[in-house]
N, C-alpha and C. Protein backbone atom coordinates (compact mmCIF):
# COMPACT_ATOMS: atom_id res chain seq x y z
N UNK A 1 7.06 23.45 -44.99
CA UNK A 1 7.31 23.96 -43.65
C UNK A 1 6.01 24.39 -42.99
N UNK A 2 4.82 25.08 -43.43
CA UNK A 2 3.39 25.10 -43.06
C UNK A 2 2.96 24.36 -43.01
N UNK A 3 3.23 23.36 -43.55
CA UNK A 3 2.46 21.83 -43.10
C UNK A 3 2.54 21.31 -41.82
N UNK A 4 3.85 21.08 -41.59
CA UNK A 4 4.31 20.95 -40.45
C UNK A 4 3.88 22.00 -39.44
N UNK A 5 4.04 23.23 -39.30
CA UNK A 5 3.27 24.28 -38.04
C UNK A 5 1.99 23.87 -37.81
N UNK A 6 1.51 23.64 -38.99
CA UNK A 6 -0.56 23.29 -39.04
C UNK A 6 -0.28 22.10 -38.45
N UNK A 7 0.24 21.09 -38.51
CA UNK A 7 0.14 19.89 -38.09
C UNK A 7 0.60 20.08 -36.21
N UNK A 8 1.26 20.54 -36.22
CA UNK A 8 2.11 20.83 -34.57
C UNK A 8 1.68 21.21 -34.03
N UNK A 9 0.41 22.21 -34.23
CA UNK A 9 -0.68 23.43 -33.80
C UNK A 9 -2.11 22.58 -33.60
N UNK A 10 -2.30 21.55 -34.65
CA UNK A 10 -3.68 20.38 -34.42
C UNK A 10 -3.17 19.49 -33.56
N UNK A 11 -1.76 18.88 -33.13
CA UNK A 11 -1.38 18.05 -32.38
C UNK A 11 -1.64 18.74 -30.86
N UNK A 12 -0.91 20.02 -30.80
CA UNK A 12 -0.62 20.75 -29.57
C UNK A 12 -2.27 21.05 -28.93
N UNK A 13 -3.37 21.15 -30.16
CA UNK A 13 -4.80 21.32 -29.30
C UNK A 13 -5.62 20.16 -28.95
N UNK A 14 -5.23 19.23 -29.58
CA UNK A 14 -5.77 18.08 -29.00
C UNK A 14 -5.46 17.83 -27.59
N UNK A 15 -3.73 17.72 -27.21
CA UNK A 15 -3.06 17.51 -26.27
C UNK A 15 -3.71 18.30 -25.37
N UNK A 16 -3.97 19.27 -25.23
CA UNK A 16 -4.54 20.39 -24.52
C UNK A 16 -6.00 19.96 -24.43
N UNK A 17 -6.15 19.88 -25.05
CA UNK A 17 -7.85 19.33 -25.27
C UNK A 17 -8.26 18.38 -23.94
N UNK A 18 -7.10 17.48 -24.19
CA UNK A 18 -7.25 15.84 -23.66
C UNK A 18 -6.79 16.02 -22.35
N UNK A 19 -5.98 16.68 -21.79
CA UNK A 19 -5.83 17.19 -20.58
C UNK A 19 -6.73 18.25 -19.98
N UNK A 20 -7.46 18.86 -20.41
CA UNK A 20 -8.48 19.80 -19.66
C UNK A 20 -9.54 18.53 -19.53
N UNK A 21 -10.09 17.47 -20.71
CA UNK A 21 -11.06 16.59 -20.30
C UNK A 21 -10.94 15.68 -19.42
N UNK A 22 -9.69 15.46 -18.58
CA UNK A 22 -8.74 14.59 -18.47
C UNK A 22 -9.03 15.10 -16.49
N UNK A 23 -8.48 16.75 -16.30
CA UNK A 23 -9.12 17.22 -15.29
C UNK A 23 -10.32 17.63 -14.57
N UNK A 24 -11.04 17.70 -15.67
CA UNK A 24 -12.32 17.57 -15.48
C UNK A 24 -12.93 16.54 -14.83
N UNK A 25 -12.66 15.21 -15.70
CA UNK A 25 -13.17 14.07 -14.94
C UNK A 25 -12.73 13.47 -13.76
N UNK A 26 -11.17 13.77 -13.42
CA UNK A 26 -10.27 13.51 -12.45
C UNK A 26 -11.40 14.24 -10.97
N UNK A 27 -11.71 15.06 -11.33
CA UNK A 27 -12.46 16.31 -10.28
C UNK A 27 -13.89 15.60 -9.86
N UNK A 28 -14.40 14.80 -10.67
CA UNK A 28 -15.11 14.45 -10.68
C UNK A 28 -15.52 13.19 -9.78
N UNK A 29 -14.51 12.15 -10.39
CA UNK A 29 -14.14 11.14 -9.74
C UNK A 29 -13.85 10.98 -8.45
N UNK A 30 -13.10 12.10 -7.97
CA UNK A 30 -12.56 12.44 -6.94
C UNK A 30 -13.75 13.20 -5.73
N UNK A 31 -14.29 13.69 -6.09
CA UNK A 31 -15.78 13.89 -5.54
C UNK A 31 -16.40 12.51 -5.45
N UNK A 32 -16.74 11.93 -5.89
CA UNK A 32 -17.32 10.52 -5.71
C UNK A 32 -16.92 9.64 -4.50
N UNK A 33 -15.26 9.57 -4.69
CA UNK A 33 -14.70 9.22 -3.72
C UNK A 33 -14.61 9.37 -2.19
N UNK A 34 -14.58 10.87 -2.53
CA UNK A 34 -14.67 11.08 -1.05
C UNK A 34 -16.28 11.19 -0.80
N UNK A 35 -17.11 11.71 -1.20
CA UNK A 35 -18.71 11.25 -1.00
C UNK A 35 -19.04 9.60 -0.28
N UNK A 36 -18.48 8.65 -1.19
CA UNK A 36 -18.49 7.52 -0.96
C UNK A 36 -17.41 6.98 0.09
N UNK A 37 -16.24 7.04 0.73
CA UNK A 37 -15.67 7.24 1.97
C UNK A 37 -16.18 7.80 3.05
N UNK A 38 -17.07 8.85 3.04
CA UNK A 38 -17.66 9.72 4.15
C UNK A 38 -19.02 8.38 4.32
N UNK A 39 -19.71 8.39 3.24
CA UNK A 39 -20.61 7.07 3.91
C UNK A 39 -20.42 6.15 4.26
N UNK A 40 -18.73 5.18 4.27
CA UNK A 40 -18.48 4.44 4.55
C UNK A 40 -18.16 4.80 6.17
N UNK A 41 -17.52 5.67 6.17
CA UNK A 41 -16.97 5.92 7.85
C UNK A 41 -18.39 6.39 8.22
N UNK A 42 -19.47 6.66 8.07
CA UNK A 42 -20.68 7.34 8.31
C UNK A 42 -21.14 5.67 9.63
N UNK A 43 -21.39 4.71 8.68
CA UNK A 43 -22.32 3.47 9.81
C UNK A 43 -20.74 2.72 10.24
N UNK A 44 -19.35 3.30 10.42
CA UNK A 44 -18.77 2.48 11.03
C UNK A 44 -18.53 1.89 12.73
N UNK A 45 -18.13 1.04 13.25
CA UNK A 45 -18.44 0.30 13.91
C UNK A 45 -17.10 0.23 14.49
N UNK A 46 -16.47 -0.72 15.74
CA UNK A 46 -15.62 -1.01 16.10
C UNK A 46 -15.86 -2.37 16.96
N UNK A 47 -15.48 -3.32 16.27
CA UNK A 47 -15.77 -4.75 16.42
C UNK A 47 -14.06 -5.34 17.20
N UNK A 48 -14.59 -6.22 17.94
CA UNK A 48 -12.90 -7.05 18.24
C UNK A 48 -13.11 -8.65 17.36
N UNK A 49 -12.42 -8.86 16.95
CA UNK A 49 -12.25 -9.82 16.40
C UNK A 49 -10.54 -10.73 16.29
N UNK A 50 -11.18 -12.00 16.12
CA UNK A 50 -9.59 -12.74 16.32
C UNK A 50 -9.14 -13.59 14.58
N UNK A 51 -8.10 -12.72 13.90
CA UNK A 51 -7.93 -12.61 12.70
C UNK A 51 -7.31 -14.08 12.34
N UNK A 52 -8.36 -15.23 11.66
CA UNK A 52 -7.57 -16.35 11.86
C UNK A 52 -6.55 -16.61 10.20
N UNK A 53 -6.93 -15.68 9.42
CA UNK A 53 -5.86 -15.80 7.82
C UNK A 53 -6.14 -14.72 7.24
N UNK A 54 -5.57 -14.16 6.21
CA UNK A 54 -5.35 -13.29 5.80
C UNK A 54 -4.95 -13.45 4.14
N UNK A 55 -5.65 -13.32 2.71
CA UNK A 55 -4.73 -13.50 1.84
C UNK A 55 -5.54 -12.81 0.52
N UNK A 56 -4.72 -12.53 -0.44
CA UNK A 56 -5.42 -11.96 -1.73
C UNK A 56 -6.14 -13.17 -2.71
N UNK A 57 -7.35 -13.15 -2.58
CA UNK A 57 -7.83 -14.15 -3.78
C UNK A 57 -8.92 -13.50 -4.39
N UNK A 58 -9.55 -14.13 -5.02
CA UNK A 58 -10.47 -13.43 -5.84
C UNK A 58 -11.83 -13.63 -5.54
N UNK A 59 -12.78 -12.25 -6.09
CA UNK A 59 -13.51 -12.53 -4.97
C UNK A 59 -14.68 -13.58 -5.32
N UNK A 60 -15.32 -14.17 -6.32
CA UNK A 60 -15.75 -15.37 -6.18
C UNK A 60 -14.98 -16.50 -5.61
N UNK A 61 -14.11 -16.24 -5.43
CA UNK A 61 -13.70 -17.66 -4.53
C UNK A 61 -13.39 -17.59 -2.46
N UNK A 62 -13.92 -16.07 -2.51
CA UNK A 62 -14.09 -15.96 -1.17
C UNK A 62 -14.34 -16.09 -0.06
N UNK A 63 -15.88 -16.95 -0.63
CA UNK A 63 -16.87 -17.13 0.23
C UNK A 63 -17.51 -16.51 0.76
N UNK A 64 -18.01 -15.08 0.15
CA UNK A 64 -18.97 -14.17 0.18
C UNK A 64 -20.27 -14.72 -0.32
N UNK A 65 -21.31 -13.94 0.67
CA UNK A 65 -22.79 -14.49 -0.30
C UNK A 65 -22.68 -14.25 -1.64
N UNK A 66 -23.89 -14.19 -2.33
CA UNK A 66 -23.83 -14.04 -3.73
C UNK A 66 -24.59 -12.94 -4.01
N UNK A 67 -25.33 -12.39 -3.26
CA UNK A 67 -25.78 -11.02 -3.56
C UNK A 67 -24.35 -9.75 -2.99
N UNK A 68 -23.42 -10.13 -2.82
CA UNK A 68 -22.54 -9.18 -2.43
C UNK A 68 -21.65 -9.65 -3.94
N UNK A 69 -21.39 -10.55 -4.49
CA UNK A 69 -20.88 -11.15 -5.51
C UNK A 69 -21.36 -10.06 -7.01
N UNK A 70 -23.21 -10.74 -6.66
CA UNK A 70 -23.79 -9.31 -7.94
C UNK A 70 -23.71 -8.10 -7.81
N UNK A 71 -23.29 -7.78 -6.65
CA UNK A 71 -23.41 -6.04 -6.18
C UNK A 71 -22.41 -5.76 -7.05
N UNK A 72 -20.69 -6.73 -6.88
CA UNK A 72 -19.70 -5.67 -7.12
C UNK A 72 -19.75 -5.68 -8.84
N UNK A 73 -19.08 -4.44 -8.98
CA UNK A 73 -19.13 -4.41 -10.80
C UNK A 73 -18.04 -5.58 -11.34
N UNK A 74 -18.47 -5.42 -12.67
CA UNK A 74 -17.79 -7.36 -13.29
C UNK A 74 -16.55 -6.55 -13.78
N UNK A 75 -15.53 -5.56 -13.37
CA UNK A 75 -14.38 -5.95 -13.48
C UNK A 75 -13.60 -5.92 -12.34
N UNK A 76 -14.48 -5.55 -11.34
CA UNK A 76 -13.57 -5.96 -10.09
C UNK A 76 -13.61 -7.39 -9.65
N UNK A 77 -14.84 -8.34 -10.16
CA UNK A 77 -14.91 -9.44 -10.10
C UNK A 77 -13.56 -10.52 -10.25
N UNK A 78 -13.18 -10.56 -11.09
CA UNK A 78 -12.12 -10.98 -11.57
C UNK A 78 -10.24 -10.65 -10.94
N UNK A 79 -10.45 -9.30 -10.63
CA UNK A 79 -9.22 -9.01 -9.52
C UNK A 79 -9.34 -9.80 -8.16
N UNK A 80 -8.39 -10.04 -7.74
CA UNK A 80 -7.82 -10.40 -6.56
C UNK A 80 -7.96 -9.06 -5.41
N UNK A 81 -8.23 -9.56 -4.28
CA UNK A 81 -9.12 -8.68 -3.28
C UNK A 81 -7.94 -9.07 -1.90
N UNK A 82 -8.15 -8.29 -1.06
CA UNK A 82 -7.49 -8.50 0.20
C UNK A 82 -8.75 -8.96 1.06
N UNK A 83 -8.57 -10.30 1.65
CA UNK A 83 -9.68 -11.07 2.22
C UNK A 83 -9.03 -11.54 3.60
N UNK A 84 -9.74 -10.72 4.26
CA UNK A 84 -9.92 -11.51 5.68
C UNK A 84 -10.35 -12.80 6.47
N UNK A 85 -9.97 -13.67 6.70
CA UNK A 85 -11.13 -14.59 7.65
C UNK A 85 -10.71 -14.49 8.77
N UNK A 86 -11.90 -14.22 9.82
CA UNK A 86 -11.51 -13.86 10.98
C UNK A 86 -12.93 -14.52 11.70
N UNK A 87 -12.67 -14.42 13.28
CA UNK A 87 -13.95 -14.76 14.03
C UNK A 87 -14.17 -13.72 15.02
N UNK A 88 -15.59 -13.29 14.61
CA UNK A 88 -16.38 -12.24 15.45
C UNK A 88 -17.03 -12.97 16.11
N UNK A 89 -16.76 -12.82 17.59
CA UNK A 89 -18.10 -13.90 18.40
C UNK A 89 -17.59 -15.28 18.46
N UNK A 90 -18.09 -15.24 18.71
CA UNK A 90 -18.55 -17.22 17.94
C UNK A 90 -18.47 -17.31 16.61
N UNK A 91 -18.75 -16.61 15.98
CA UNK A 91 -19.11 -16.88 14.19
C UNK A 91 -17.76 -16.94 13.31
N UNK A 92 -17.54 -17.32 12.77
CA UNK A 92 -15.97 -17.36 11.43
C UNK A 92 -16.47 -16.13 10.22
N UNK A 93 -16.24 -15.46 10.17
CA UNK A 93 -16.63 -14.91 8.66
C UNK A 93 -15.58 -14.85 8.17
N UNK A 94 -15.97 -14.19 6.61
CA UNK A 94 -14.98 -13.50 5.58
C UNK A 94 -15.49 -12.43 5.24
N UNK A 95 -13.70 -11.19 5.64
CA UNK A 95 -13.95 -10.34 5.88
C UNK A 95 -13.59 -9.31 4.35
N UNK A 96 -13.55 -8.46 3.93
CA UNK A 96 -13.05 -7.54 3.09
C UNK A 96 -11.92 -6.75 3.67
N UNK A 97 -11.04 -6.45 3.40
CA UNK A 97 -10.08 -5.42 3.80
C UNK A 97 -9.56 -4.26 2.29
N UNK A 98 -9.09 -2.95 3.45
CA UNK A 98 -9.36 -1.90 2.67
C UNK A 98 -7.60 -2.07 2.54
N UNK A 99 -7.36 -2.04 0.92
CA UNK A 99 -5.42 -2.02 0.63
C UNK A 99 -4.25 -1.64 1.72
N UNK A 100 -4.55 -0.58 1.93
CA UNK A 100 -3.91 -0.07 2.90
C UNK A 100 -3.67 -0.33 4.22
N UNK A 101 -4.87 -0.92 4.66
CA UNK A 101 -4.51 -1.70 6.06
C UNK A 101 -4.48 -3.20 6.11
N UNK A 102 -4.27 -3.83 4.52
CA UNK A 102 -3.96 -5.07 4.67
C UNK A 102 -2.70 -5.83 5.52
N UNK A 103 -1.87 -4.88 5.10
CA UNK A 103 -0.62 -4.96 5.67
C UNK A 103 -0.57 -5.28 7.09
N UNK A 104 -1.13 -4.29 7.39
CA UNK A 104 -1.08 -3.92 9.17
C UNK A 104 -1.67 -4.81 9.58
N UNK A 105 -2.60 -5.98 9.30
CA UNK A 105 -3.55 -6.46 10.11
C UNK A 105 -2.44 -7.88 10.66
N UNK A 106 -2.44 -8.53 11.34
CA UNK A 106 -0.94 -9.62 12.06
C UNK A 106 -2.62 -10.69 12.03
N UNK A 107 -1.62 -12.05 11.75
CA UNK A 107 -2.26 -13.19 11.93
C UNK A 107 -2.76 -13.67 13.19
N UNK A 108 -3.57 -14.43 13.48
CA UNK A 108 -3.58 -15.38 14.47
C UNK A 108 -3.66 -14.22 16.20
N UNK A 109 -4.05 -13.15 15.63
CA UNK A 109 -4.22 -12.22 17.06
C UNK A 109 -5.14 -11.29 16.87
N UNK A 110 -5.53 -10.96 18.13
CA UNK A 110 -7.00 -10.57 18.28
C UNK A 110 -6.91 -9.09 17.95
N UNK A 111 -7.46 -8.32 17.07
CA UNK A 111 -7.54 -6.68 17.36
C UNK A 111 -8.96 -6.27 17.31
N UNK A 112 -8.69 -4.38 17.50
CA UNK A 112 -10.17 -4.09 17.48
C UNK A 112 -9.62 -3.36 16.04
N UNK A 113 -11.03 -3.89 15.23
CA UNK A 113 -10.83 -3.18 13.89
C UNK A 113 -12.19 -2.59 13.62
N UNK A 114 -11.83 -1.65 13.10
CA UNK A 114 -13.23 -0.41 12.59
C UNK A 114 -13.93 -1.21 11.16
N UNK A 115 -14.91 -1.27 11.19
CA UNK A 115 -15.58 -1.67 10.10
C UNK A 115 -17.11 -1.36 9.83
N UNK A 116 -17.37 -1.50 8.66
CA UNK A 116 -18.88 -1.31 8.06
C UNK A 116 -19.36 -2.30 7.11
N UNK A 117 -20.27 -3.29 7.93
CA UNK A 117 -20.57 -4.81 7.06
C UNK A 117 -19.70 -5.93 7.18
N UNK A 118 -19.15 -5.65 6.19
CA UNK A 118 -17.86 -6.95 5.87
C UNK A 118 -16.28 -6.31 5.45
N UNK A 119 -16.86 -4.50 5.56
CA UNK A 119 -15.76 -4.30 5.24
C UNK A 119 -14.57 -3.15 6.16
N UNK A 120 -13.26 -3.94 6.13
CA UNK A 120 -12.96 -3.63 7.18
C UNK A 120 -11.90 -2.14 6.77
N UNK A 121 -11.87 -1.23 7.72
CA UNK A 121 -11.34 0.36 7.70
C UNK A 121 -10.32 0.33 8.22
N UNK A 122 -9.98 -0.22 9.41
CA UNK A 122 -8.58 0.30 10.27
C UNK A 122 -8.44 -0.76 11.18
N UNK A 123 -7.20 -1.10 11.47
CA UNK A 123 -7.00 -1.62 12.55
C UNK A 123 -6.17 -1.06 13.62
N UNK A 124 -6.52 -1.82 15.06
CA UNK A 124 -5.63 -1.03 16.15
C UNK A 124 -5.42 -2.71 16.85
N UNK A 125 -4.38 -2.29 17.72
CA UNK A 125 -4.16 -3.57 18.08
C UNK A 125 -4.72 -4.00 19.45
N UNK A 126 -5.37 -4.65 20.23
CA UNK A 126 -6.01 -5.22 21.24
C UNK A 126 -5.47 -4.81 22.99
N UNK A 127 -5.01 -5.93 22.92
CA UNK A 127 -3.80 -5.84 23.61
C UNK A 127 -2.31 -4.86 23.80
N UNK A 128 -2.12 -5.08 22.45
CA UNK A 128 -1.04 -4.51 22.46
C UNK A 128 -0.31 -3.84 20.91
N UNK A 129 0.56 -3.08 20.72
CA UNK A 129 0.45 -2.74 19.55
C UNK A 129 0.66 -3.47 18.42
N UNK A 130 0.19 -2.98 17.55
CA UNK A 130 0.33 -3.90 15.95
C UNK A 130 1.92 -3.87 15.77
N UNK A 131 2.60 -4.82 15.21
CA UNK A 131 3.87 -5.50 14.43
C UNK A 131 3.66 -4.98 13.26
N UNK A 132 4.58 -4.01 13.35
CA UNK A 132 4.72 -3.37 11.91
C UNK A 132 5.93 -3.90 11.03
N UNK A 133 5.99 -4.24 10.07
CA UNK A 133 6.71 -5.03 9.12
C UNK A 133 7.87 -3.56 8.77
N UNK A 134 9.36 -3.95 8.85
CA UNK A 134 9.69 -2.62 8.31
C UNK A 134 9.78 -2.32 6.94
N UNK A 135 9.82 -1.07 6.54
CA UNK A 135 9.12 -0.54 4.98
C UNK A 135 10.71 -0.41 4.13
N UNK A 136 10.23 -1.57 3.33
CA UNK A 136 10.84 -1.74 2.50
C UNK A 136 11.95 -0.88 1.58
N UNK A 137 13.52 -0.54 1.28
CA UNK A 137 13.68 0.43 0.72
C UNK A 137 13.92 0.40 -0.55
N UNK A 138 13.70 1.55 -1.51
CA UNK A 138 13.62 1.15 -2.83
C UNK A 138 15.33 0.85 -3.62
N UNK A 139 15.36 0.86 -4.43
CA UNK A 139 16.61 0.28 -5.19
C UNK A 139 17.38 1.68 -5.25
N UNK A 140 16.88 2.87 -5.22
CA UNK A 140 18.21 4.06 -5.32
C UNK A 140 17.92 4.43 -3.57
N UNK A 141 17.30 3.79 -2.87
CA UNK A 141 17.65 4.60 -1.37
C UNK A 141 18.58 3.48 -0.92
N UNK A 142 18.39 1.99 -1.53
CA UNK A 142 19.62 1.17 -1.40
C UNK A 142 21.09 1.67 -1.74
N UNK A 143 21.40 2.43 -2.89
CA UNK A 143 22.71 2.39 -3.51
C UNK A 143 22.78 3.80 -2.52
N UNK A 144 21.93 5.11 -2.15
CA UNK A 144 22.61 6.02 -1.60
C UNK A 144 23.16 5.58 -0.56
N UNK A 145 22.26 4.81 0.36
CA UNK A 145 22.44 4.39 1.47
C UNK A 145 23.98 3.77 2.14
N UNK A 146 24.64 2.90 0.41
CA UNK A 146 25.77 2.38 0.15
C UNK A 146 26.37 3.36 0.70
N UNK A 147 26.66 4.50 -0.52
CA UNK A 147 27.20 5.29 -0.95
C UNK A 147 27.76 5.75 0.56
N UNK A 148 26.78 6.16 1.42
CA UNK A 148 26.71 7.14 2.11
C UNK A 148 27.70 6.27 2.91
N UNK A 149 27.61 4.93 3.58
CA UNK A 149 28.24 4.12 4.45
C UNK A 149 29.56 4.02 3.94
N UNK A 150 30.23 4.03 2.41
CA UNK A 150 31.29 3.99 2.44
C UNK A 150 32.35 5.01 2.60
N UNK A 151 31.39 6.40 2.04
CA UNK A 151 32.01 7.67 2.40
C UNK A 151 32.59 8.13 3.73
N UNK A 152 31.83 7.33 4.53
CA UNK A 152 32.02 7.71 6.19
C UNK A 152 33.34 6.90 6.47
N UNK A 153 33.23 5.37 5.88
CA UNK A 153 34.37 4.61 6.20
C UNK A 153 35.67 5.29 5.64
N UNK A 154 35.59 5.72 4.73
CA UNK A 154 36.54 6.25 3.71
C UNK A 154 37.25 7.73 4.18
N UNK A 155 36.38 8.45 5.12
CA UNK A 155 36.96 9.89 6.20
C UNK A 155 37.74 8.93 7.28
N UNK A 156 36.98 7.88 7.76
CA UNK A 156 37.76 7.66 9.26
C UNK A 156 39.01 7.19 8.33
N UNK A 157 38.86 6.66 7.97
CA UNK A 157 40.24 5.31 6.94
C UNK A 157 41.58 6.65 7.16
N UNK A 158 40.61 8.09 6.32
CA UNK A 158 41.35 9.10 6.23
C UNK A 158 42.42 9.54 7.48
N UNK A 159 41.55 9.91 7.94
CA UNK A 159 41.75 10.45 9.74
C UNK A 159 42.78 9.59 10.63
N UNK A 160 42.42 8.22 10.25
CA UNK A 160 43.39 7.30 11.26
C UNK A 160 44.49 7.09 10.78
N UNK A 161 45.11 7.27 9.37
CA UNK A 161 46.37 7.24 8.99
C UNK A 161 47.20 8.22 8.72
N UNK A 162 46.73 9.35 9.27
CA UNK A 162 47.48 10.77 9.77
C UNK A 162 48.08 10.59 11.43
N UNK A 163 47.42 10.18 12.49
CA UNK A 163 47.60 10.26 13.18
C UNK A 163 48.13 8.87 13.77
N UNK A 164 47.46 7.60 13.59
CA UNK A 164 48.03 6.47 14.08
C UNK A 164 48.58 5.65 12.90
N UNK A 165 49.52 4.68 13.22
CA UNK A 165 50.42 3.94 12.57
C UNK A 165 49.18 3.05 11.36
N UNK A 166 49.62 2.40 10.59
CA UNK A 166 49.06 1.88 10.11
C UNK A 166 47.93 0.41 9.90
N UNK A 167 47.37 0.47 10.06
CA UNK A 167 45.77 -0.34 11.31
C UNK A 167 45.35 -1.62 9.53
N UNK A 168 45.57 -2.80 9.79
CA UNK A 168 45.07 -3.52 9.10
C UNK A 168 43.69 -3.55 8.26
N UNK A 169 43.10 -3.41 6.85
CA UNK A 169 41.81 -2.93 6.86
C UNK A 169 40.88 -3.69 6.61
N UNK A 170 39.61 -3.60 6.99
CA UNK A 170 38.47 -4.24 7.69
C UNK A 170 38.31 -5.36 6.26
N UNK A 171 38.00 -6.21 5.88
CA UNK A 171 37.47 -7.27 4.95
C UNK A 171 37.62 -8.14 5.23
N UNK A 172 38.31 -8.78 3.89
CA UNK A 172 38.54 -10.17 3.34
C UNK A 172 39.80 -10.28 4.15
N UNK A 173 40.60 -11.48 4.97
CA UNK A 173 41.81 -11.98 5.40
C UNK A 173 42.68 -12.50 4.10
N UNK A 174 43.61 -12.00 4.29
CA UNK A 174 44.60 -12.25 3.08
C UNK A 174 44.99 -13.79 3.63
N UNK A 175 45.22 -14.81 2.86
CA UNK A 175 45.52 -16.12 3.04
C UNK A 175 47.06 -16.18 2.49
């Protein structure tokens, strides 16, 4: 039975251990981040450009120079990137996009998007506002959602056969 406490007591300080090293570095990281975000919005820009595709590939196959290729570290190399091609000017480039506003950016139309280099921060829409895709709902806001629609049907159903005669109900036609 002491074996076991000694053992539960070396398990329980490690665990502890590994989570204080765990916040530590989290704190850390997280400083970096935003350090490195503040210099990104630091030289940003607001360019119009007319967004001619849009898609995740990887980024040697981008068509980025190759000193932007050696810059990035070799395991982001290999991931799949959110890549812009768009035309600034006259010119066609390929653009970088930041996850979050991949979404938002609409094909084949012109916006003004915030950027630094090649890489792009935000978009707004030109003309007119961005086409927002609607947000998807997950698999239990699906079934409440059910839930909730049949409950309501299921009060009126209630309600109308107290007071009015009996009302044929909504589905399938009986054959």
């Amino acid at each position: 039975m002491d074996t076991w406490l000694i053992v539960l007591l070396i398990v329980l300080g490690v665990v502890i251990a590994g989570l204080i090293v765990l916040s530590i570095i989290g704190r850390k990281l997280q400083k970096k981040s935003n350090a490195a975000q503040e210099n990104i919005m630091a030289g940003a820009q607001y360019y119009s450009i007319m967004v001619i595709d849009k898609k995740r590939i990887k980024l040697s196959q981008a068509g980025f120079p190759q000193i932007i290729i050696d810059q990035t570290p070799k395991w982001l190399r290999s991931r799949k990137v959110p890549v812009v091609k768009a035309k600034i000017g006259p010119k066609i480039a390929s653009l970088m996009c930041d996850d979050k506003v991949f979404d938002k950016v609409p094909v084949k139309k012109e916006v003004k998007a915030l950027m630094n280099g090649i890489y792009i921060i935000d978009v707004k829409g030109l003309r007119s506002g961005l086409d927002t895709a609607p947000v998807k709902k997950g698999f239990f806001a699906n079934l409440r959602g059910k839930a909730q629609t049949a409950a309501t049907e299921e009060k009126k159903q209630k309600k109308g056969k107290g007071t009015a005669a009996a009302e044929p109900k909504k589905g399938k036609k009986n054959k």
